[in-house]
Protein backbone atom coordinates (compact mmCIF):
# COMPACT_ATOMS: atom_id res chain seq x y z
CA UNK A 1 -32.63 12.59 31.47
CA UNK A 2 -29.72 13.05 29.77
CA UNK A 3 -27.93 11.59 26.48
CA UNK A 4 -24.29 12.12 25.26
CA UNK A 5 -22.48 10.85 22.30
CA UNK A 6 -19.61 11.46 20.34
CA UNK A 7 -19.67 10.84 17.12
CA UNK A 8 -16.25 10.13 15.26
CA UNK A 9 -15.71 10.04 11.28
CA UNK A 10 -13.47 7.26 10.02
CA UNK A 11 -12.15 6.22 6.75
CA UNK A 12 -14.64 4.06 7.00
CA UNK A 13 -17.88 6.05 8.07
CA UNK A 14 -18.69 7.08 11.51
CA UNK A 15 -18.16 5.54 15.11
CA UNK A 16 -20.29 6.79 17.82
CA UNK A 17 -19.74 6.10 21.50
CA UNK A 18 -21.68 6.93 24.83
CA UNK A 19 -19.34 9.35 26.55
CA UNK A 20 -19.87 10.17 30.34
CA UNK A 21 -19.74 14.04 31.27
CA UNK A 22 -19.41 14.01 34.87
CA UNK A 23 -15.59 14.64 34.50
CA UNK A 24 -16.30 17.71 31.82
CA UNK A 25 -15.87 20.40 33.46
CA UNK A 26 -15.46 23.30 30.48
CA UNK A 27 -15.65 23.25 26.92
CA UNK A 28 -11.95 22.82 26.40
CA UNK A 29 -12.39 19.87 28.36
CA UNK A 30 -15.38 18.28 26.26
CA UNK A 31 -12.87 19.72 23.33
CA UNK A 32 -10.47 17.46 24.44
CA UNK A 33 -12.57 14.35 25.37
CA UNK A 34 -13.81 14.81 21.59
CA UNK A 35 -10.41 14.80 20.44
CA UNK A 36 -9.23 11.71 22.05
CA UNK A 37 -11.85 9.93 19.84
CA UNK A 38 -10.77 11.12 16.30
CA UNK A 39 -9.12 9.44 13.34
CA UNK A 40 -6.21 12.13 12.00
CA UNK A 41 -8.20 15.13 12.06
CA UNK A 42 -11.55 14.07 10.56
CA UNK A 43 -14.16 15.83 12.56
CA UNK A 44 -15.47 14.69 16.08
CA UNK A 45 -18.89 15.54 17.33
CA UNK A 46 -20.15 15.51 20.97
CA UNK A 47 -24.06 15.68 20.71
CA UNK A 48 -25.55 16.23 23.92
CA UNK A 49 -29.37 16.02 24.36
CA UNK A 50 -31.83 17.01 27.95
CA UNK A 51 -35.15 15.02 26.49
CA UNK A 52 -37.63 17.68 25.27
CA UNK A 53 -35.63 20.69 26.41
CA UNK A 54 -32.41 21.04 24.40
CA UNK A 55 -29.66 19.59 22.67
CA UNK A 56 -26.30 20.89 21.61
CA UNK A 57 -23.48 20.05 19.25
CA UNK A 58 -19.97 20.52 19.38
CA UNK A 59 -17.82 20.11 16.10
CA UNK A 60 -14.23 19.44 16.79
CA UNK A 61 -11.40 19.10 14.27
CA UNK A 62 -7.86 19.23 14.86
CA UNK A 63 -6.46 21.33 16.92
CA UNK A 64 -9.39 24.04 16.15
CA UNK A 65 -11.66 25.95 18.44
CA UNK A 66 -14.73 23.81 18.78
CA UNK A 67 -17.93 25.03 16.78
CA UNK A 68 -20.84 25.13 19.22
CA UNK A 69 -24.70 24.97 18.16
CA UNK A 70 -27.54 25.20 21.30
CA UNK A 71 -30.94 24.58 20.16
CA UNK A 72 -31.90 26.69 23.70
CA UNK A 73 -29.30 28.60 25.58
CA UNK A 74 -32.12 29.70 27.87
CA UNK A 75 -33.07 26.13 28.95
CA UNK A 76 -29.50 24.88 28.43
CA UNK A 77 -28.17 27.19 30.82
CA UNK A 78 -30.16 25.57 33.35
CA UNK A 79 -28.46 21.98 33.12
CA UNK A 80 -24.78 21.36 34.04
CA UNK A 81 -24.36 19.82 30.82
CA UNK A 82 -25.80 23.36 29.21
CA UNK A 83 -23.38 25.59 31.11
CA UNK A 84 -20.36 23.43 29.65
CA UNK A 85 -21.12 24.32 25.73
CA UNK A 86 -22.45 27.72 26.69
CA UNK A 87 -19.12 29.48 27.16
CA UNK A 88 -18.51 33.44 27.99
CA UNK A 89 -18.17 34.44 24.10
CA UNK A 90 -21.13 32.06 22.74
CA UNK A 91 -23.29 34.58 24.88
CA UNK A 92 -21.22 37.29 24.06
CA UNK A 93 -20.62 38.05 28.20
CA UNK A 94 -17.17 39.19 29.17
CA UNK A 95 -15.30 35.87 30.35
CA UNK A 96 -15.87 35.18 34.14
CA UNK A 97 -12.50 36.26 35.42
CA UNK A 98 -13.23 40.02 34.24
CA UNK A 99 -16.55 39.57 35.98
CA UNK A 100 -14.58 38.70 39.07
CA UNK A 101 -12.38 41.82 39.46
CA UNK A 102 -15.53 43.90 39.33
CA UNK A 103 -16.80 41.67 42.31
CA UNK A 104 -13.95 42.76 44.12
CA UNK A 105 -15.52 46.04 45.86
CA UNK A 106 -17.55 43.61 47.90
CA UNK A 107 -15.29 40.78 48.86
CA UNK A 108 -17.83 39.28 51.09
CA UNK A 109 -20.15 38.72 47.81
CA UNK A 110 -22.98 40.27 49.65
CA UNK A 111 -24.68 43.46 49.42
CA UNK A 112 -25.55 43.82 53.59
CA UNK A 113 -21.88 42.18 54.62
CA UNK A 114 -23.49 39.03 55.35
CA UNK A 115 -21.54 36.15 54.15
CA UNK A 116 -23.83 33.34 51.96
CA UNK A 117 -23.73 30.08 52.07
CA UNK A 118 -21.49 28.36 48.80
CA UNK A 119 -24.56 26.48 47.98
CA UNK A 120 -26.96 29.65 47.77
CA UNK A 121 -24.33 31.45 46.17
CA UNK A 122 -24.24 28.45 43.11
CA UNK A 123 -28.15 28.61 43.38
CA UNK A 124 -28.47 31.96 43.14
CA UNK A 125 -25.46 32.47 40.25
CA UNK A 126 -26.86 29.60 37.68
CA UNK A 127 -30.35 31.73 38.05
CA UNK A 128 -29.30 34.62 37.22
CA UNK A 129 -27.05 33.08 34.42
CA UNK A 130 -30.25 31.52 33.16
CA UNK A 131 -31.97 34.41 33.10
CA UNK A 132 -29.30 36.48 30.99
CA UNK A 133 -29.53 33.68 28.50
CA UNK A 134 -30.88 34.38 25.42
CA UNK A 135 -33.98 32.25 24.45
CA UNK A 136 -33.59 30.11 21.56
CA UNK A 137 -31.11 28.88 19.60
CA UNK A 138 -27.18 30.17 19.74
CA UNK A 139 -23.67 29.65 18.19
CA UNK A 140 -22.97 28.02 14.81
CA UNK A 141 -26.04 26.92 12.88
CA UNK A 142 -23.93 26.32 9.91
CA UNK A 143 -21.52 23.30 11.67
CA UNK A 144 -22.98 20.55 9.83
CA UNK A 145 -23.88 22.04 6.82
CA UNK A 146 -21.07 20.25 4.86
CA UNK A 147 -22.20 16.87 6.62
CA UNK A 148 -25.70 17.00 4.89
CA UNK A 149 -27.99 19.19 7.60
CA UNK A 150 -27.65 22.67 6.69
CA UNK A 151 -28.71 25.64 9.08
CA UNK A 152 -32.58 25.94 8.25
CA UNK A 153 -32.81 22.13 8.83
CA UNK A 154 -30.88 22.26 12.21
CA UNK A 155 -32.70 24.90 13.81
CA UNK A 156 -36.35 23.76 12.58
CA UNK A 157 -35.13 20.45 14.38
CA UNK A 158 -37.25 20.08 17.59
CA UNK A 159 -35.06 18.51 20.67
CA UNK A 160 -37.02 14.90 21.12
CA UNK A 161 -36.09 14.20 17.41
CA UNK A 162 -32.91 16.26 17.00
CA UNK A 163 -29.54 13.75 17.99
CA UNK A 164 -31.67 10.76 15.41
CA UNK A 165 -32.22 13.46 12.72
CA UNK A 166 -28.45 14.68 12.98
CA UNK A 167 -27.59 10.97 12.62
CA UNK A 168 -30.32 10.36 10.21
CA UNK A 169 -28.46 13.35 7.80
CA UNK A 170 -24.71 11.72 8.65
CA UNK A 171 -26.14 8.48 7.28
CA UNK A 172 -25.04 6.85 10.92
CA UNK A 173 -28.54 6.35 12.67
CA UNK A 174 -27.49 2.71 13.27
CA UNK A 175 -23.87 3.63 14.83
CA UNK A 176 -26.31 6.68 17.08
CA UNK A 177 -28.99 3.66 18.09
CA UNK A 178 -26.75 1.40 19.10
CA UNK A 179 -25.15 3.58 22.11
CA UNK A 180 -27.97 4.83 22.98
């Protein structure tokens, strides 16, 4: 099961709303959907949460690159919504495209010329993504440190309790609650 919020500062204090995913493709596109939601250019956070496994947020201000923190990348790499905030340079991989060039020695994208099925192939690549994952957490443990949950508190934050802590530090545990 899977939560998503974003989480908007205001003049006022923060608004959080449920935010659907299934049109997120990337993390310029969560980027985006997070940007559509702020006030000026106070900052926007997308908090995404797989109960017990992981959770993830993504800081966006302005026009900015996005700050990404993964409790997991191992386990998050295993969820759709994972793949989207771990991107090429979080895991410090060489972006996908470069990876495709080298693929092109073998342009059937098997190893004994017999073509696989799309579906296999997707099986097969998210495993082996999974497995090159690093265990633990990844990215920017200091992106909420000026918001009141510095980076020893994030990453001692275990991923049941982690989105109502975060909320709990913003002072916005009501606005969280009341989407979820």
């Amino acid at each position: 099961m899977y939560f998503a919020a974003l989480l908007a500062r205001t003049e006022d204090g923060w608004e959080a709303s449920d935010t659907e995913l299934d049109d997120v493709e990337t993390l310029a596109d969560l980027a985006d959907l997070a940007r559509e939601a702020a006030t000026d250019d106070e900052p926007v956070l997308a908090c995404i949460e797989q109960e017990g496994e992981w959770f993830g947020v993504v800081r966006v201000e302005g026009e900015d690159d996005p700050r990404v923190f993964v409790s997991d990348a191992a386990a998050a790499m295993r969820s759709s919504y994972g793949e989207i905030l771990l991107s090429d340079e979080l895991l410090g991989r060489e972006p996908e495209d470069l990876e495709a060039l080298d693929q092109l020695v073998d342009l059937d994208g098997t190893e004994d010329g017999e073509p696989e099925s799309k579906e296999n192939a997707d099986a097969s690549d998210q495993s082996e993504r999974a497995e090159n994952a690093p265990p633990g957490p990844i990215g920017d443990s200091k992106v909420l440190a000026d918001l009141g949950l510095d980076d020893k508190a994030l990453l001692s934050l275990a991923p049941e309790d982690a989105l109502s802590e975060i909320a709990d530090a913003l002072g916005c545990t009501d606005v969280l609650e009341a989407v979820r």
